[in-house]
N, C-alpha and C. Protein backbone atom coordinates (compact mmCIF):
# COMPACT_ATOMS: atom_id res chain seq x y z
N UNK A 1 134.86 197.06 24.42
CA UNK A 1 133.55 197.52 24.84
C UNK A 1 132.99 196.53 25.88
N UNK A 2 132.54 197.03 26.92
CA UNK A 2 131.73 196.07 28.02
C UNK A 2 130.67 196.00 28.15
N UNK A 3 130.20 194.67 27.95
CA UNK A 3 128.60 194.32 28.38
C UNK A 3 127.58 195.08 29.51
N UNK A 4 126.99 196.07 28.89
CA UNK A 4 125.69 196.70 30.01
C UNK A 4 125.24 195.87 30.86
N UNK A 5 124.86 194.78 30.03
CA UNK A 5 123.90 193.71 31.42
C UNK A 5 124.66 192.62 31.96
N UNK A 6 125.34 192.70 33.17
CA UNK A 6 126.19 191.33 33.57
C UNK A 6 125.29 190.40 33.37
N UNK A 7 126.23 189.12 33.06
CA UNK A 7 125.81 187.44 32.78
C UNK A 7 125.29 187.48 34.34
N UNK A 8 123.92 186.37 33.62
CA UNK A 8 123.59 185.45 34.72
C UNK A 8 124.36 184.51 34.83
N UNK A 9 123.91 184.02 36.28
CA UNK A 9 124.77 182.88 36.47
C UNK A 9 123.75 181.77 36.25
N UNK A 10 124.35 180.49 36.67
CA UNK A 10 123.65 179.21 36.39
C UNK A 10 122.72 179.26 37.82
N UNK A 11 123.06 179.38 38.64
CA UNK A 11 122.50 179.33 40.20
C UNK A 11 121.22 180.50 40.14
N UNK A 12 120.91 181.41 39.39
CA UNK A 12 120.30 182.67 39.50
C UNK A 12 118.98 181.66 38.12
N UNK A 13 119.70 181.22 37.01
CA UNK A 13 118.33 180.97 36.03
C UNK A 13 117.96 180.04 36.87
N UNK A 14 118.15 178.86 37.38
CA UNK A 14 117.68 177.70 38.39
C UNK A 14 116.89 178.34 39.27
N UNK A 15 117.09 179.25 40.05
CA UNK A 15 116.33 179.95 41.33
C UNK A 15 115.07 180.26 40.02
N UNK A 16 115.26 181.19 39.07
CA UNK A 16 114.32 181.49 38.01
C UNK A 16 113.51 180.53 38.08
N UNK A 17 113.98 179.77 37.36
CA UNK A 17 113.48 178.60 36.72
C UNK A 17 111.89 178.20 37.89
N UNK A 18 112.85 177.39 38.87
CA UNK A 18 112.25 177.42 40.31
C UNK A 18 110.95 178.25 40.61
N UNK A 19 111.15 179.82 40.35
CA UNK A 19 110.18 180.44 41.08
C UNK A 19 108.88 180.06 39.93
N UNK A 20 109.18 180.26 38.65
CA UNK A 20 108.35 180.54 37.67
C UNK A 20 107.44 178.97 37.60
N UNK A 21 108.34 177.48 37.52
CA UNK A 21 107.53 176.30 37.94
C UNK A 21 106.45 175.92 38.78
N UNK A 22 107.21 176.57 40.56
CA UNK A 22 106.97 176.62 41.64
C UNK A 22 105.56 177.64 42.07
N UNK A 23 105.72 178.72 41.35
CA UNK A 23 104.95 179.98 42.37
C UNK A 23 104.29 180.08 41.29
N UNK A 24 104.72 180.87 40.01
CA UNK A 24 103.92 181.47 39.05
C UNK A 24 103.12 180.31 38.06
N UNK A 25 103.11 179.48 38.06
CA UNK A 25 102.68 178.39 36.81
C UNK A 25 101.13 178.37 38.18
N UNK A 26 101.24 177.77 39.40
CA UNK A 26 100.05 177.18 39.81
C UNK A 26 99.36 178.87 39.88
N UNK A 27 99.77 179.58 40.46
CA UNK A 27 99.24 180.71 40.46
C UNK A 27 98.25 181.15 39.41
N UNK A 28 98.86 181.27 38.06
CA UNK A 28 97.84 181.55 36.93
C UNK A 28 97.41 180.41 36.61
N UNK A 29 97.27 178.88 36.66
CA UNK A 29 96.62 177.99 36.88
C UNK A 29 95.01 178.50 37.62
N UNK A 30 95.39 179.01 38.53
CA UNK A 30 94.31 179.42 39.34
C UNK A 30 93.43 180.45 39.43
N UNK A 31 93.98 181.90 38.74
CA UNK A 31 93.74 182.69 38.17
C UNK A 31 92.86 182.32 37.28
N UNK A 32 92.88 181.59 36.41
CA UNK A 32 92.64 180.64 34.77
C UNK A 32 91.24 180.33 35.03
N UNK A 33 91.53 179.20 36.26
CA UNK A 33 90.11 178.50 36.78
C UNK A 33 89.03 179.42 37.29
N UNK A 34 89.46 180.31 38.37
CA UNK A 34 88.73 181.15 38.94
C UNK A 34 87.92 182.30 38.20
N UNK A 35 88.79 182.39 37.15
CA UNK A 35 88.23 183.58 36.05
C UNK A 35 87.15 182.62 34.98
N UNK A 36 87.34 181.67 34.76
CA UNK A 36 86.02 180.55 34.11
C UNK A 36 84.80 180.70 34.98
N UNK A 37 85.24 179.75 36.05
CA UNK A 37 84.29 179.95 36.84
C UNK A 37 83.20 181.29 37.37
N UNK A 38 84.26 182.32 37.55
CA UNK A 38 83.40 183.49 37.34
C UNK A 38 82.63 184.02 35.93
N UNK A 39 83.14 183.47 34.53
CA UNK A 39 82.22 184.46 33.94
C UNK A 39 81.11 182.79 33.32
N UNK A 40 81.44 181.76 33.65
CA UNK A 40 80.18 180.76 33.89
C UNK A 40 79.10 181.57 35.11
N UNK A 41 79.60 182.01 36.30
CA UNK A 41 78.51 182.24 37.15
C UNK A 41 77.57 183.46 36.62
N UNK A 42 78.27 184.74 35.89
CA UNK A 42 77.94 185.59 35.45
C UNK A 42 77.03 185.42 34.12
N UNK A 43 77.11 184.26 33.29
CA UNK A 43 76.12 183.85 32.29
C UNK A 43 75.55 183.44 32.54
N UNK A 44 75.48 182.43 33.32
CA UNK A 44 74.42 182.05 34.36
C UNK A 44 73.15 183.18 34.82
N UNK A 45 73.62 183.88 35.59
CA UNK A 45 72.76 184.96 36.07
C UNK A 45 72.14 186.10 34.86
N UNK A 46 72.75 186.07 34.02
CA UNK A 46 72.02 186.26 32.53
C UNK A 46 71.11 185.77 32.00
N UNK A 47 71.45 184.53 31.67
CA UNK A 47 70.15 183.45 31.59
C UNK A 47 69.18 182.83 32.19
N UNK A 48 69.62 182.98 33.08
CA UNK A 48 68.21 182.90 34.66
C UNK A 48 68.80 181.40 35.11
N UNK A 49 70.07 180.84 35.34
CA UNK A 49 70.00 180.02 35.65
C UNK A 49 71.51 178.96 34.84
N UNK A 50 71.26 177.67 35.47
CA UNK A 50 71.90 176.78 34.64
C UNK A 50 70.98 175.64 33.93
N UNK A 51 71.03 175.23 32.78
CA UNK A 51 70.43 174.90 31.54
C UNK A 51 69.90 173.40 32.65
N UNK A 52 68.79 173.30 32.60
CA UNK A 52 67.66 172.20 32.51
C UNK A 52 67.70 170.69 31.74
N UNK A 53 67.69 169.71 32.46
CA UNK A 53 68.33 168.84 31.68
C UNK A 53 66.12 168.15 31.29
């Protein structure tokens, strides 16, 4: 019986590896921040403001 899904190779999880370190980690890093920051600005504008020291 033969395997449906050919083996990866070692050179293909590394490129993986690579993109997901490289591209996708800072990416939703940033996503992360930007989405805080937006629903801080959005409570903000709920509450009339940012809290009064």
């Amino acid at each position: 019986m033969t395997d449906p899904q050919p083996r990866s190779t070692r050179s293909e999880e590394l490129r993986s590896f690579a993109f997901l370190a490289a591209v996708m980690a800072p990416v939703l890093t940033g996503v992360l921040i930007v989405s805080y920051g937006f629903l801080v600005w959005i409570y903000q504008m709920l509450i009339g403001g940012p809290p009064q020291a």
